[in-house]
Protein backbone atom coordinates (compact mmCIF):
# COMPACT_ATOMS: atom_id res chain seq x y z
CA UNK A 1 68.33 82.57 -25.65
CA UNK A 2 71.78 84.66 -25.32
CA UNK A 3 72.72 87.51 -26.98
CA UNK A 4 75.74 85.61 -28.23
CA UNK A 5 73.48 82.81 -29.78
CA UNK A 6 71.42 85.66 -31.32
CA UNK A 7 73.88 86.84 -32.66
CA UNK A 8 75.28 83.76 -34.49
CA UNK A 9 71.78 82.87 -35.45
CA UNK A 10 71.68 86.47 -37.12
CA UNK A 11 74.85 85.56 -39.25
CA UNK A 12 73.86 82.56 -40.77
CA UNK A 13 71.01 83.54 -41.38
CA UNK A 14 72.37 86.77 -43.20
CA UNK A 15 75.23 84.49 -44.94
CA UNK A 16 72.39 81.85 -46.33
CA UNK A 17 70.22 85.39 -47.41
CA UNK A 18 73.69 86.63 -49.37
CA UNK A 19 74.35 83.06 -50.46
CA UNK A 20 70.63 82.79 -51.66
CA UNK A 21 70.72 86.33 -53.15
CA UNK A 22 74.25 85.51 -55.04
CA UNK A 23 73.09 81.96 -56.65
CA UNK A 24 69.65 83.21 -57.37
CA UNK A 25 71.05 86.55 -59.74
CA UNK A 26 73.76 84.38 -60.84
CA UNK A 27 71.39 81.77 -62.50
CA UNK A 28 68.80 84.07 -63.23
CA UNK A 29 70.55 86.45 -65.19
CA UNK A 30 72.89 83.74 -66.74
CA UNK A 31 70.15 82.45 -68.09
CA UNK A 32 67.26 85.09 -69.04
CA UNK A 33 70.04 87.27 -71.01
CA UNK A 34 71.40 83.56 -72.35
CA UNK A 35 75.19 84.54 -71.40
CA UNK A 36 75.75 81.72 -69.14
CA UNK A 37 78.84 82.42 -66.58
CA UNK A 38 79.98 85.66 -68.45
CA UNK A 39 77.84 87.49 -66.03
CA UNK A 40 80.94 87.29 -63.61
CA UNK A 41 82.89 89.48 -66.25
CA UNK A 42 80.01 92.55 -65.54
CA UNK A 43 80.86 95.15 -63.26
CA UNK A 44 77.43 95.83 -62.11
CA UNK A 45 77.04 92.46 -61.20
CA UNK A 46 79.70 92.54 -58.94
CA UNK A 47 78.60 96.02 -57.76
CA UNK A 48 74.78 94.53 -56.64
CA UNK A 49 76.80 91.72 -54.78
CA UNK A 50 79.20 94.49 -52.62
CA UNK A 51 75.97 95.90 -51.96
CA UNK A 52 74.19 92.90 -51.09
CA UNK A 53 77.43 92.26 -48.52
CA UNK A 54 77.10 95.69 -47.33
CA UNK A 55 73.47 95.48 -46.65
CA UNK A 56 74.18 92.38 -44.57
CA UNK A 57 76.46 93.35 -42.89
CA UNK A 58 74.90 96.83 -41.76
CA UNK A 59 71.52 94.68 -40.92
CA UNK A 60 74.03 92.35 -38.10
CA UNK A 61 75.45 95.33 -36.81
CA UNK A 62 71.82 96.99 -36.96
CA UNK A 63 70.62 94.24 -34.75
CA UNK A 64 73.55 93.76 -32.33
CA UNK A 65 73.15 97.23 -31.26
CA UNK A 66 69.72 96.68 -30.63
CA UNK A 67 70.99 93.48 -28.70
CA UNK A 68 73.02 95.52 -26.47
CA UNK A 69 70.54 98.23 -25.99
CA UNK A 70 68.18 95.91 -25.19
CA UNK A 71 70.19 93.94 -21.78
């Protein structure tokens, strides 16, 4: 396999993982604290999803250096 097929592999695979992440604390929390879809108006919600993002995002770039150190 390519680096370049790696590498889109890597980002769906990190989008599903952020998508999982972001339906599985939105329902979760929505319904253990019984608040529904007022856990969008929390600030530390939001703040655990940038970092989910961030994390991501740092893991692709993570792996396409080791991609390019690698060839």
């Amino acid at each position: 396999m390519d680096k370049e097929k790696m590498l889109n592999l890597m980002r769906y695979w990190l989008f599903g993982t952020f998508v999982i992440v972001f339906v599985a604390a939105t329902v979760y929390v929505g319904v253990a604290l019984g608040t529904g879809l007022a856990i969008f108006k929390e600030p530390f919600f939001w703040l655990a999803m940038v970092i989910t993002g961030a994390l991501c995002a740092v893991w692709y770039y993570i792996y396409k250096w080791y991609l390019d150190k690698k060839a």
